[in-house]
C-alpha atoms as a PDB file:
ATOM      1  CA  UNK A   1      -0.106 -54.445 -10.312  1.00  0.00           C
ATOM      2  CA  UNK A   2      -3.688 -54.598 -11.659  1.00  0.00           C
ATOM      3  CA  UNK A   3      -5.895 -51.479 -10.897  1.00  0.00           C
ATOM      4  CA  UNK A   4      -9.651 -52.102 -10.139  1.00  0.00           C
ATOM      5  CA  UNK A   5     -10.726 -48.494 -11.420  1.00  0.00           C
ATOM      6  CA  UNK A   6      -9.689 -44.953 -12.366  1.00  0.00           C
ATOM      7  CA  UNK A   7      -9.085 -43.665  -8.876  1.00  0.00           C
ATOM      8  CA  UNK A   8      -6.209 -45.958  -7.812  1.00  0.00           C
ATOM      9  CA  UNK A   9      -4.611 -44.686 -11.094  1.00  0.00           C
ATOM     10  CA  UNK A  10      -5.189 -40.655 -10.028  1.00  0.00           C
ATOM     11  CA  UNK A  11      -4.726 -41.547  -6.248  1.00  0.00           C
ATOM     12  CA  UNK A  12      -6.737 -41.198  -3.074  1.00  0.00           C
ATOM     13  CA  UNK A  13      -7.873 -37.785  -1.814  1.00  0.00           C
ATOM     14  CA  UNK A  14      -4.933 -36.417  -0.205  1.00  0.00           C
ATOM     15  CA  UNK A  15      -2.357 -34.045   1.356  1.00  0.00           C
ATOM     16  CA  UNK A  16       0.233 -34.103  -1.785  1.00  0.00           C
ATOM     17  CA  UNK A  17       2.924 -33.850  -3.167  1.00  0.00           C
ATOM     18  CA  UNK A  18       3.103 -37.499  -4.180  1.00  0.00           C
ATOM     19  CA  UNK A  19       1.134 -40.271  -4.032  1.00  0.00           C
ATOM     20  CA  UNK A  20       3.392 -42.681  -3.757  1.00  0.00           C
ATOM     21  CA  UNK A  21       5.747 -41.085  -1.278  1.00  0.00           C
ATOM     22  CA  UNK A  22       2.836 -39.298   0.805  1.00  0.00           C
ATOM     23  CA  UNK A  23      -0.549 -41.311   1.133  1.00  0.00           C
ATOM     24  CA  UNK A  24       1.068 -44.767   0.775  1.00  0.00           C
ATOM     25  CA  UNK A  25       3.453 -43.782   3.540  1.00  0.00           C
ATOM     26  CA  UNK A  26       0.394 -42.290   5.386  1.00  0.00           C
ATOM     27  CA  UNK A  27      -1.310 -45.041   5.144  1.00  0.00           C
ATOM     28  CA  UNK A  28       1.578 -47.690   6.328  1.00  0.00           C
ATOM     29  CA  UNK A  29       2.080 -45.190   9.520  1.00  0.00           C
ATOM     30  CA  UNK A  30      -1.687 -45.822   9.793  1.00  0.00           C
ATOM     31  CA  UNK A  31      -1.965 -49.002  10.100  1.00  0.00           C
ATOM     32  CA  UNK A  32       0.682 -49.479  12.361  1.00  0.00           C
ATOM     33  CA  UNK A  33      -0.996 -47.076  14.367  1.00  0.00           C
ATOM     34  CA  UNK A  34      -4.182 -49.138  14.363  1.00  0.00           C
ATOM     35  CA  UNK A  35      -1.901 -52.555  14.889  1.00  0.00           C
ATOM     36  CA  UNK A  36      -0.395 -51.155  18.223  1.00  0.00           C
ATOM     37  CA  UNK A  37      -3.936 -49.954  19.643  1.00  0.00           C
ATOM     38  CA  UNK A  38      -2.797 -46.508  20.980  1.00  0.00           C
ATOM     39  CA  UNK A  39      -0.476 -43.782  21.253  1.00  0.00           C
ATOM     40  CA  UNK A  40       3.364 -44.625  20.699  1.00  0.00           C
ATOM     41  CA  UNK A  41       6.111 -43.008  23.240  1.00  0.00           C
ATOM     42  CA  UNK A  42       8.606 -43.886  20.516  1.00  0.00           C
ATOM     43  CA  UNK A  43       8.569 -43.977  17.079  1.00  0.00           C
ATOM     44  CA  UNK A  44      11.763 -45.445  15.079  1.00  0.00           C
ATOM     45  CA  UNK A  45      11.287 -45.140  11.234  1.00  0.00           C
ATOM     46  CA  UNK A  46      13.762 -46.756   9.209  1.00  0.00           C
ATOM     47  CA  UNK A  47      13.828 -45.650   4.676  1.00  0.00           C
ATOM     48  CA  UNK A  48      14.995 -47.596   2.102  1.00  0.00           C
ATOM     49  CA  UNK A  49      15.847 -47.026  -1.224  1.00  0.00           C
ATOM     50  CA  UNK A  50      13.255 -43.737  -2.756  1.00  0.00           C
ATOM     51  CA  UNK A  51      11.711 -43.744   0.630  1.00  0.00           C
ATOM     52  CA  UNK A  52      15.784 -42.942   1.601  1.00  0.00           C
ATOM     53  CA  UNK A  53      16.957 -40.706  -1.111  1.00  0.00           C
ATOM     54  CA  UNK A  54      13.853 -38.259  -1.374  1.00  0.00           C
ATOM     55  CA  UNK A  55      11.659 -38.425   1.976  1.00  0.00           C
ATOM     56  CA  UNK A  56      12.443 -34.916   2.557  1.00  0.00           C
ATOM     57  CA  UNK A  57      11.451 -33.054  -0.283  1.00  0.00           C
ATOM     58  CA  UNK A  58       7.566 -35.158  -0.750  1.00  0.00           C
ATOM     59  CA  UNK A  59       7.021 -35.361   3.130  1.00  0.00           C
ATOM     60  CA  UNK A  60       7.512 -39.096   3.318  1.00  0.00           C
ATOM     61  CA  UNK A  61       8.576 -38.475   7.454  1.00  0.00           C
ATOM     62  CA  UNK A  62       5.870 -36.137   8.290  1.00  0.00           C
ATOM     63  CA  UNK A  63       3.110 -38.674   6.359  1.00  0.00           C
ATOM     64  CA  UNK A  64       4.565 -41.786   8.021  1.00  0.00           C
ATOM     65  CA  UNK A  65       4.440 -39.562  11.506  1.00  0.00           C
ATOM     66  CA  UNK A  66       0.788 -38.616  10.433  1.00  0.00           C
ATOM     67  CA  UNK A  67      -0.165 -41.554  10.130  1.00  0.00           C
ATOM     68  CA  UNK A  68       0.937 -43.368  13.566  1.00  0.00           C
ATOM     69  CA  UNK A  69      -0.812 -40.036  14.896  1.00  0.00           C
ATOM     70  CA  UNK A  70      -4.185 -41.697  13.412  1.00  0.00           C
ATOM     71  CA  UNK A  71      -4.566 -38.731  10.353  1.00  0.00           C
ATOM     72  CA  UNK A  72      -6.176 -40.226   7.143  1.00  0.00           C
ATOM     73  CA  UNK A  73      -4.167 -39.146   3.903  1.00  0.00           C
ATOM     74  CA  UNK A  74      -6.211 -36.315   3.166  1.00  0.00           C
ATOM     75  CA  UNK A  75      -6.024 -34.802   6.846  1.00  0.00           C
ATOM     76  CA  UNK A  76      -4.398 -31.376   6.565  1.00  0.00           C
ATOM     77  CA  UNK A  77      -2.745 -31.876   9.954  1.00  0.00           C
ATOM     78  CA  UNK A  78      -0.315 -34.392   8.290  1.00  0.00           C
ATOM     79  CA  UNK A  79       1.808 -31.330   7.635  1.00  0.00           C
ATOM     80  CA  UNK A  80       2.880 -30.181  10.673  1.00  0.00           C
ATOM     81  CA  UNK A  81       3.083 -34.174  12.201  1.00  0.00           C
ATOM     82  CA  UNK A  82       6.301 -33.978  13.241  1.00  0.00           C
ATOM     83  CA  UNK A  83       5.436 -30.855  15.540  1.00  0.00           C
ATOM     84  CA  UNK A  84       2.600 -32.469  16.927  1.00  0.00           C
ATOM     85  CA  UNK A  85       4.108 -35.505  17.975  1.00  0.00           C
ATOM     86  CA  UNK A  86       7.300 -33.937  19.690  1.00  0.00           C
ATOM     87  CA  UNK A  87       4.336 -31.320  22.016  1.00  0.00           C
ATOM     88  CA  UNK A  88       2.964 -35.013  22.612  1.00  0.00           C
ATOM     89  CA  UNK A  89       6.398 -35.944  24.136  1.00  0.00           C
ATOM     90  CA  UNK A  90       6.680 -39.073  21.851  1.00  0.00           C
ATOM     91  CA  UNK A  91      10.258 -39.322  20.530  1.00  0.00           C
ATOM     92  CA  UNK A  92      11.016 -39.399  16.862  1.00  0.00           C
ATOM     93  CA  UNK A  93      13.672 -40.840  15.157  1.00  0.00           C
ATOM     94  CA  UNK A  94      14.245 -41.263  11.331  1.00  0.00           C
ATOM     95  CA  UNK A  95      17.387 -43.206   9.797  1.00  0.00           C
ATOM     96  CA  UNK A  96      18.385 -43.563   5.928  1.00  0.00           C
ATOM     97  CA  UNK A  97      19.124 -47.180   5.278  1.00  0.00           C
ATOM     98  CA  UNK A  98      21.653 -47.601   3.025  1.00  0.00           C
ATOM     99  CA  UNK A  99      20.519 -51.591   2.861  1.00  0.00           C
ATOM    100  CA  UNK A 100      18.788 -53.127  -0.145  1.00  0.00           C
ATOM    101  CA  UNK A 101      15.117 -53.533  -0.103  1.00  0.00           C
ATOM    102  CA  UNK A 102      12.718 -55.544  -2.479  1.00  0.00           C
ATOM    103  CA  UNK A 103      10.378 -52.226  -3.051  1.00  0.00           C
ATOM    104  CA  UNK A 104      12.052 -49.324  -3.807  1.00  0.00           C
ATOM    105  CA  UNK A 105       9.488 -47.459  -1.500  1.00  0.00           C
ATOM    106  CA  UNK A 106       9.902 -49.480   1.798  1.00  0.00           C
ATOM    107  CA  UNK A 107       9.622 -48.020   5.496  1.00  0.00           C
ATOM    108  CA  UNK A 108      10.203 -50.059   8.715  1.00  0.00           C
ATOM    109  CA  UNK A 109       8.172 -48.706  11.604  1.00  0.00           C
ATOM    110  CA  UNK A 110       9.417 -49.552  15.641  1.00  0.00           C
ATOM    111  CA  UNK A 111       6.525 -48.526  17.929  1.00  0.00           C
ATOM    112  CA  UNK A 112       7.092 -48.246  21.522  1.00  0.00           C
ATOM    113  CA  UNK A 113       5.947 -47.660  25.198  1.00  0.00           C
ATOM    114  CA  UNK A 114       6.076 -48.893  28.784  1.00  0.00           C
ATOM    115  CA  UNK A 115       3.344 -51.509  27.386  1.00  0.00           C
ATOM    116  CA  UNK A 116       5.022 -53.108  24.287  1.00  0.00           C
ATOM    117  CA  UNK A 117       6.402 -52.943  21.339  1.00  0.00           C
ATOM    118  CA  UNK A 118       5.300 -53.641  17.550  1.00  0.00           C
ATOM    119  CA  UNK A 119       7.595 -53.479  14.573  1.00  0.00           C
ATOM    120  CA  UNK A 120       6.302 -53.449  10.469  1.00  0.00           C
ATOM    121  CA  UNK A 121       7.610 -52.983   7.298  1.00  0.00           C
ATOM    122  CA  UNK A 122       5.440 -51.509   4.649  1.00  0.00           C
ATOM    123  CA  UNK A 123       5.742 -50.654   0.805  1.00  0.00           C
ATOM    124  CA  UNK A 124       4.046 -47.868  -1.199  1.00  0.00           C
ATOM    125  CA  UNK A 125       3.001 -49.383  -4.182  1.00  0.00           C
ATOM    126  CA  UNK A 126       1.555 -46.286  -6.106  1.00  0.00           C
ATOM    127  CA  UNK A 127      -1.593 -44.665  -6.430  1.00  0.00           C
ATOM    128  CA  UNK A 128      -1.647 -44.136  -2.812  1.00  0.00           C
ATOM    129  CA  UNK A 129      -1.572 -47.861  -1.949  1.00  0.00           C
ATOM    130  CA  UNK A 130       0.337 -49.835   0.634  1.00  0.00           C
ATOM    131  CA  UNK A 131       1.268 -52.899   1.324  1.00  0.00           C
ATOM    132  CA  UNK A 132       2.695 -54.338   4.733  1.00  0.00           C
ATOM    133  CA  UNK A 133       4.877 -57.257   4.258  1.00  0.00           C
ATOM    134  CA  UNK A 134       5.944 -57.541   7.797  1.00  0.00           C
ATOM    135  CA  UNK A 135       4.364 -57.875  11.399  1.00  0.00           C
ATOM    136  CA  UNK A 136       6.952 -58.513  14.263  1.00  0.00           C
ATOM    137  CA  UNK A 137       8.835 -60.719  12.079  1.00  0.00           C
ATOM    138  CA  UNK A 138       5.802 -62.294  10.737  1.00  0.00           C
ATOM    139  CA  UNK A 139       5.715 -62.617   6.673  1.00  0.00           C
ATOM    140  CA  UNK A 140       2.749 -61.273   5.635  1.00  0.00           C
ATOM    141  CA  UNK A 141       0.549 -59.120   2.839  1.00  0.00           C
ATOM    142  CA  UNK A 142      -2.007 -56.714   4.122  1.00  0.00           C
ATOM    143  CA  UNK A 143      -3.610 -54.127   1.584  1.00  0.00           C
ATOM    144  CA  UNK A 144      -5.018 -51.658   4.191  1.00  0.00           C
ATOM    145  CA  UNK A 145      -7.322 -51.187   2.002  1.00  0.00           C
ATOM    146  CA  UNK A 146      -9.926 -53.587   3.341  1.00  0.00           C
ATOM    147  CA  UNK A 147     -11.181 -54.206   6.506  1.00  0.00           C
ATOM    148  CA  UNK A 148      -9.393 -57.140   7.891  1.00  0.00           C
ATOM    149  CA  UNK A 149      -8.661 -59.400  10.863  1.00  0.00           C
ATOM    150  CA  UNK A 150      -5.090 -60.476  12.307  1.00  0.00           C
ATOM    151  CA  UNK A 151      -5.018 -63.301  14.921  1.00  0.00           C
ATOM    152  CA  UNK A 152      -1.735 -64.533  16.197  1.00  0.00           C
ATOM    153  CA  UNK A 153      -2.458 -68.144  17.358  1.00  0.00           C
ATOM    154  CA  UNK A 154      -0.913 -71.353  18.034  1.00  0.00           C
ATOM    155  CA  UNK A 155       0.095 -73.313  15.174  1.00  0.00           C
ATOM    156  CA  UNK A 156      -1.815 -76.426  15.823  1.00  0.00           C
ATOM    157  CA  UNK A 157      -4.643 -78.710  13.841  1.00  0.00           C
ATOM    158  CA  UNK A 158      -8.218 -77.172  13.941  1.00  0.00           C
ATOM    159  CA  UNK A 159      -7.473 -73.667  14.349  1.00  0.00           C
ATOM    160  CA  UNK A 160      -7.732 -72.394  10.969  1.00  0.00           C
ATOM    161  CA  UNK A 161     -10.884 -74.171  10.642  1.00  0.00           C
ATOM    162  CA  UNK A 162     -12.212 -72.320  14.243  1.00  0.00           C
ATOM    163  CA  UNK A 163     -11.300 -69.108  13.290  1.00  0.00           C
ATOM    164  CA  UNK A 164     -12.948 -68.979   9.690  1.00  0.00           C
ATOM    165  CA  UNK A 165     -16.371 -71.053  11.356  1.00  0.00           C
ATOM    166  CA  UNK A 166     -16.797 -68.280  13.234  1.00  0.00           C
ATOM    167  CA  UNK A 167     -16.869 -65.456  10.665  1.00  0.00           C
ATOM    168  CA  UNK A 168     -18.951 -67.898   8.558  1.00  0.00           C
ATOM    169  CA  UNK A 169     -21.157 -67.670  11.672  1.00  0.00           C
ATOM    170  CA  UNK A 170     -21.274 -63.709  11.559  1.00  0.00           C
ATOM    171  CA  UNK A 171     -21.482 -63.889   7.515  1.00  0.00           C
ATOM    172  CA  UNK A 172     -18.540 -62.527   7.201  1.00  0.00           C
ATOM    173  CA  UNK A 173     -16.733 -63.290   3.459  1.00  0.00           C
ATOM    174  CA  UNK A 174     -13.549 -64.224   2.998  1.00  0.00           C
ATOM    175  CA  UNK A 175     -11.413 -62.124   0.374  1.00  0.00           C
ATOM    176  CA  UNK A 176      -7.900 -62.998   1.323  1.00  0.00           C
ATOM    177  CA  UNK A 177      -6.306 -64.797   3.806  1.00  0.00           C
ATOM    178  CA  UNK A 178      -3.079 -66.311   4.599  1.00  0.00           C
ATOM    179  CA  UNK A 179      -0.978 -67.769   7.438  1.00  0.00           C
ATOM    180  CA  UNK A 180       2.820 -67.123   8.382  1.00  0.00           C
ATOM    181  CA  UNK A 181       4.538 -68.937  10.715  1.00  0.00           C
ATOM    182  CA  UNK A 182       8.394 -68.927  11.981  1.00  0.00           C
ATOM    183  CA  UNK A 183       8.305 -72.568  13.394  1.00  0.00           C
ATOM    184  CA  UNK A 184       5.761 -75.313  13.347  1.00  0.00           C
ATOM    185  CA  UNK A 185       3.857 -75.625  16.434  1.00  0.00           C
ATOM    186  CA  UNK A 186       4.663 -72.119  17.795  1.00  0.00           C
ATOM    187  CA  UNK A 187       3.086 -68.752  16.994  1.00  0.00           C
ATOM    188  CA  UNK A 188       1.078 -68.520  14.003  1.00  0.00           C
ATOM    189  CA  UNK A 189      -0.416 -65.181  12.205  1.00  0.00           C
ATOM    190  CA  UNK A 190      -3.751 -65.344  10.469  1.00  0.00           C
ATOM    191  CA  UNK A 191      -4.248 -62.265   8.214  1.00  0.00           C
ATOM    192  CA  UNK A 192      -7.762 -62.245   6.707  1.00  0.00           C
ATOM    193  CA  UNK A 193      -8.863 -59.338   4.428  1.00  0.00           C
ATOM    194  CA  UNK A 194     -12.916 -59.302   4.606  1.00  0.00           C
ATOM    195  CA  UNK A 195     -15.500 -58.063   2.292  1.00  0.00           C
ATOM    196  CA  UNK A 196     -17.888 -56.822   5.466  1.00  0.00           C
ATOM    197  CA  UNK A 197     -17.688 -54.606   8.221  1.00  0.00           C
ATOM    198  CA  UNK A 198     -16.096 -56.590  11.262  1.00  0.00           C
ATOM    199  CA  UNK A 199     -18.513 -56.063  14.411  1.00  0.00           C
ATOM    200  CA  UNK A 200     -17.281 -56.374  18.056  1.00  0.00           C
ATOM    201  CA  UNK A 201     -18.807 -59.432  18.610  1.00  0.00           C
ATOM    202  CA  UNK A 202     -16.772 -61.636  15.912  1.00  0.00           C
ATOM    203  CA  UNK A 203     -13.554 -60.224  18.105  1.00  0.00           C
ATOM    204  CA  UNK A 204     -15.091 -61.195  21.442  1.00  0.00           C
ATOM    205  CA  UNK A 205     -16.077 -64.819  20.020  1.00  0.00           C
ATOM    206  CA  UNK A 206     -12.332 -65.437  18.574  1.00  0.00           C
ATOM    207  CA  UNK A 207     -10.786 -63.858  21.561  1.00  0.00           C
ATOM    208  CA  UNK A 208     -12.175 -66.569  23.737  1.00  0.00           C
ATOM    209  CA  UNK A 209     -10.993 -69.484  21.905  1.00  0.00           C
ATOM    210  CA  UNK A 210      -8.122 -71.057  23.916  1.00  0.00           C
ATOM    211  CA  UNK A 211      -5.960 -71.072  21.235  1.00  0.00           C
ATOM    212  CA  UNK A 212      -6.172 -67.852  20.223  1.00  0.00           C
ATOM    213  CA  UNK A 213      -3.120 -65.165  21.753  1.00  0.00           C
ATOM    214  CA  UNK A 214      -4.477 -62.018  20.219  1.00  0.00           C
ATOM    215  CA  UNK A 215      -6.762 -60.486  17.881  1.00  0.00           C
ATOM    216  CA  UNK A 216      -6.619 -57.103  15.929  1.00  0.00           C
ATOM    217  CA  UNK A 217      -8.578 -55.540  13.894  1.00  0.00           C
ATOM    218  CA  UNK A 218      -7.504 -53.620  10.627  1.00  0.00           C
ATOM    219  CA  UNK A 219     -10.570 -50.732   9.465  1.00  0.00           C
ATOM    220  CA  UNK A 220     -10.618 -49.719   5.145  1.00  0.00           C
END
């Protein structure tokens, strides 16, 4: 992994003890948090490897619980998460995986209520960065660490081309971007890592295209 300056070596500001096992898990909770749009009535956290073997002793539970309840890594009410979310009445459940992961710090995250469900799996790749490599089956790689766009959409000619006319409309710049898909001419999922601010406006325009299923939007 390449570090871009002295802070992702020393870490993020941040409720400690480690990095790795803390504010990347933080951070993973977060985003799923910001992926499912609101408050979960069930959270199902699944640890691998590390994650597994240690998550008790650096607070890997109460960060990943943190985060789904929308705290930033350096929020001090990280520490008492797992309180918090049981006076909120959302249910909690954390299982050791004795499976084999690719990254020794992986977490899978099941978010639930009477509206839906989503389902992630994210990687703490030190310095108190994440990575999530999975969206409801989806293969993907999302930082977190930019602002970005997801738009599930149907796999068909011309939409890739729609979707990135229209942020070239708003002057929005492209940093990353890829597209997973389980079978041709189903679902697609468009993950697009930005350089800009992403205004309401961009969302509106994509969300009207009829090929378009859903939009979200991912904040640094």
């Amino acid at each position: 992994m390449k570090f871009k300056s002295v802070f992702d070596i020393i870490g993020p500001v941040m409720i400690g003890p480690s990095s790795s096992h803390t504010a990347g898990a933080a951070r993973i909770g977060r985003v799923a948090r910001t992926l499912f749009g609101r408050e979960p009535k069930t959270v199902a956290i699944s640890l691998y490897g590390s994650f597994a073997k240690t998550y008790k002793g650096h607070g890997t539970d109460v960060a990943l619980v943190g985060g789904v309840l929308d705290y930033d890594t350096y929020d001090t009410r990280i520490s008492t998460s797992l309180e918090t979310a049981k006076e909120k009445g959302i249910r909690v459940t954390i299982t050791e995986e004795d499976a084999h992961a690719d990254h020794p710090n992986t977490a899978r995250i099941r978010l639930g209520d009477d509206q839906g469900d989503l389902e992630l799996v994210g990687i703490s790749i030190g310095g108190g960065k994440a990575e999530i490599t999975e969206l409801n089956g989806f293969e993907l790689r999302l930082s977190g660490s930019h602002p970005a766009i997801l738009v599930m959409h149907n796999d068909r000619f011309g939409a890739i081309a729609s979707i990135t006319q229209v942020l070239a409309k708003h002057e929005i710049n492209i940093g990353h971007m890829e597209v997973s898909r389980k079978e041709v001419g189903k679902e697609a999922l468009m993950v697009i890592e930005v350089d800009q601010n992403i205004p309401d406006a961009l969302l509106t325009e994509l969300e009207e295209q009829n090929h378009i299923l859903q939009v979200a939007r991912v904040v640094e």
